[in-house]
C-alpha atoms as a PDB file:
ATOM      1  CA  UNK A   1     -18.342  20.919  23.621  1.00  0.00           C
ATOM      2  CA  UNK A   2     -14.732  19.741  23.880  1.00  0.00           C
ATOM      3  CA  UNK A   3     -13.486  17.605  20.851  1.00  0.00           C
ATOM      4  CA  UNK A   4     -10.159  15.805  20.373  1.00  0.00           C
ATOM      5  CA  UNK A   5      -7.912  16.305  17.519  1.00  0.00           C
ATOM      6  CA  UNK A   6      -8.287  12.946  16.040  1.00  0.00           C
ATOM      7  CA  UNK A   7     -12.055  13.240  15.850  1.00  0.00           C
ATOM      8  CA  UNK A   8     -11.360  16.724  14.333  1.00  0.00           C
ATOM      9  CA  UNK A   9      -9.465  14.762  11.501  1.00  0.00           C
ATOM     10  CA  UNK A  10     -11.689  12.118  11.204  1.00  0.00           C
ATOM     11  CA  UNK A  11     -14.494  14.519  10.121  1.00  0.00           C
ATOM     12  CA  UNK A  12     -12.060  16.498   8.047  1.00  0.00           C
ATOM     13  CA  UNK A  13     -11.481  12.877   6.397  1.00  0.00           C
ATOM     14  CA  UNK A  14     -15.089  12.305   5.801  1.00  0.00           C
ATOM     15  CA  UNK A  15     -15.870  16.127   4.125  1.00  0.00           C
ATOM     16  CA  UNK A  16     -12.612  16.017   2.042  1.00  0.00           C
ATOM     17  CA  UNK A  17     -10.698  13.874   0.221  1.00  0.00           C
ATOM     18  CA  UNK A  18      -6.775  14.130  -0.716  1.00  0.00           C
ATOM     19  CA  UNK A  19      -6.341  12.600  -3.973  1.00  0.00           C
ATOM     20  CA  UNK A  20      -9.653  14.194  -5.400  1.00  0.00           C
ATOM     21  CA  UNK A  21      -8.690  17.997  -3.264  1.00  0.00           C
ATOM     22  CA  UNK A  22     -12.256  17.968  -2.317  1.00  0.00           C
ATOM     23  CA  UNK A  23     -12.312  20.478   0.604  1.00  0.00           C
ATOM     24  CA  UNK A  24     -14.732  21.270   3.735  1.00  0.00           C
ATOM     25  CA  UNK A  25     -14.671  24.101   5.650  1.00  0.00           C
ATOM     26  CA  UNK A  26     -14.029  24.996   9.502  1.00  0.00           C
ATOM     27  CA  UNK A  27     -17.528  26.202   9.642  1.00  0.00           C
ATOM     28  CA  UNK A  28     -19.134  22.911   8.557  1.00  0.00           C
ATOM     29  CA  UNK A  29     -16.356  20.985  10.766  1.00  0.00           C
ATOM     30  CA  UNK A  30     -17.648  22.956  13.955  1.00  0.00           C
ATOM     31  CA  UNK A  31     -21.330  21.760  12.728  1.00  0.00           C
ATOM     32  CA  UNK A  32     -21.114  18.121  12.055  1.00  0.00           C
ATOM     33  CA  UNK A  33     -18.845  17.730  15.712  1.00  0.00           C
ATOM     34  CA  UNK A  34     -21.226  20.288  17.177  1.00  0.00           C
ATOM     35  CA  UNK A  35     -18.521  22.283  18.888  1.00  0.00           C
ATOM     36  CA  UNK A  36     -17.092  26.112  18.514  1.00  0.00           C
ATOM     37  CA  UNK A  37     -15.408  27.147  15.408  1.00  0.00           C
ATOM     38  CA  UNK A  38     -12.830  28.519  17.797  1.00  0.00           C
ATOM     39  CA  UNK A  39     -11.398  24.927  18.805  1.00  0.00           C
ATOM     40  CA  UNK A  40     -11.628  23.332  15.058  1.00  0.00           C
ATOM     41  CA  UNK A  41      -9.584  26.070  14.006  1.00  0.00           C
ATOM     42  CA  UNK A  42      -6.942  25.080  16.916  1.00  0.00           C
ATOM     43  CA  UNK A  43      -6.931  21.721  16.027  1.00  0.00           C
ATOM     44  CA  UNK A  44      -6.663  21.867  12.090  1.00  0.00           C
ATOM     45  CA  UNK A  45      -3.613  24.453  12.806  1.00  0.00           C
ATOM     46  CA  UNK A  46      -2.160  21.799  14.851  1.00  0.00           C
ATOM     47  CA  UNK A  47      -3.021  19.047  11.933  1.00  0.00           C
ATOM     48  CA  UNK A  48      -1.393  21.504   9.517  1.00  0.00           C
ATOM     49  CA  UNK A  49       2.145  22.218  11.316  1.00  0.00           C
ATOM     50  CA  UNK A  50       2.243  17.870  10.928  1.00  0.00           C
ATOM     51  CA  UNK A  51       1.173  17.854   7.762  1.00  0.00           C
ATOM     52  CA  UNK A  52      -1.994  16.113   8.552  1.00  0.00           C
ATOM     53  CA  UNK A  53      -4.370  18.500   6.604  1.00  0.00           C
ATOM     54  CA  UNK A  54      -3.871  21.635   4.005  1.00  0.00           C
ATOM     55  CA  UNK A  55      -5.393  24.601   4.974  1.00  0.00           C
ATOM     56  CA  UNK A  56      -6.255  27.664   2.325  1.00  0.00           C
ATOM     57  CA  UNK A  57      -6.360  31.202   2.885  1.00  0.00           C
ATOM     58  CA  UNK A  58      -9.972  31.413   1.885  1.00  0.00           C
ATOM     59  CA  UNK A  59     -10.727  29.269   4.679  1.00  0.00           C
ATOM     60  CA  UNK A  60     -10.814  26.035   2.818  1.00  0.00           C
ATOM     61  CA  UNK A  61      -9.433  23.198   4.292  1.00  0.00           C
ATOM     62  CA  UNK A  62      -8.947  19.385   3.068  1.00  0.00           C
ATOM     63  CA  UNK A  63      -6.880  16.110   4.337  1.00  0.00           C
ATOM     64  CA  UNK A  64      -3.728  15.307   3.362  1.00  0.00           C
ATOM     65  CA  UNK A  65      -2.660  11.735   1.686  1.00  0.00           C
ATOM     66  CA  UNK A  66      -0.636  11.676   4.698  1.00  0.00           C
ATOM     67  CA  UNK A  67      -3.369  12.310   7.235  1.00  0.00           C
ATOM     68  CA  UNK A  68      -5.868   9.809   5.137  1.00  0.00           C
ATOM     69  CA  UNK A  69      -2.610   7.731   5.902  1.00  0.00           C
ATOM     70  CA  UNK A  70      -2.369   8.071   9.475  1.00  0.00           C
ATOM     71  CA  UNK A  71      -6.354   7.014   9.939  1.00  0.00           C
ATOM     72  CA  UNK A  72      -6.269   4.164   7.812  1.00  0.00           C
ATOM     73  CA  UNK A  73      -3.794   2.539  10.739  1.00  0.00           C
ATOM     74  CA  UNK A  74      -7.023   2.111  12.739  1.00  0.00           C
ATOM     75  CA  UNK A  75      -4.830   2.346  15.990  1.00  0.00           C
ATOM     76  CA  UNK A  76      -6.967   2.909  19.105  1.00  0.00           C
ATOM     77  CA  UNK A  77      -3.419   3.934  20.623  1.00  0.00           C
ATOM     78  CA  UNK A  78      -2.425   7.707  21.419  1.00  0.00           C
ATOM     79  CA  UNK A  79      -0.814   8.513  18.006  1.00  0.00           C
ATOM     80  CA  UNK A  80       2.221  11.242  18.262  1.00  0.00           C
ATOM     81  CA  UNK A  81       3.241  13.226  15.263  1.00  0.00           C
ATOM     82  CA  UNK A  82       6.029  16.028  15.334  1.00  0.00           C
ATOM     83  CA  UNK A  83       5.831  18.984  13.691  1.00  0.00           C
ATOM     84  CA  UNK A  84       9.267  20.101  13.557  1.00  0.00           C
ATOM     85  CA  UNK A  85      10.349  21.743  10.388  1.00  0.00           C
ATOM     86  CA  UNK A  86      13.748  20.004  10.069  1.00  0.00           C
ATOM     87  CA  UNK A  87      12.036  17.036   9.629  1.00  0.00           C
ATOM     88  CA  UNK A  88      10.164  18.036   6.382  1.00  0.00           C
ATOM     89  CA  UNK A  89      11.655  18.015   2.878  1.00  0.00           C
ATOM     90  CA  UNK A  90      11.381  20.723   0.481  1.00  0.00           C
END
């Protein structure tokens, strides 16, 4: 089953939690949207290179305060976010 990014966050947002760096993994992600492990992985690099989510190298994976951020807009609207580096700070 195909799944969009946002609904990818959404369910990242509802297994983790920023402030408290609860995290979730892509494993139980896949699960709960009932889709490939394959495609969550895709979409939580893509929510990574924005800043959207933090992603460990022992697979663990949380929402950012940023990504809890961009949710709590509530906009039904296509929502663009650019990854390029020079926009980041150090």
């Amino acid at each position: 089953m195909s799944v969009t990014r946002r609904a990818v966050l959404e369910q990242l947002a509802t297994a983790s939690d920023a402030e408290q760096r609860e995290t979730t993994t892509t494993a139980a992600i896949a699960a709960a949207l009932d889709t490939d492990e394959g495609m969550v992985e895709s979409h939580l690099n893509g929510l990574a290179a924005c800043e959207l989510a933090r992603t460990y190298p022992d697979g663990r994976v949380r929402i950012t305060i940023t990504g809890e951020e961009l949710l709590a807009l509530e906009s039904d609207e296509l929502v663009i976010v650019d990854s390029d580096s020079d926009l980041r700070t150090n």
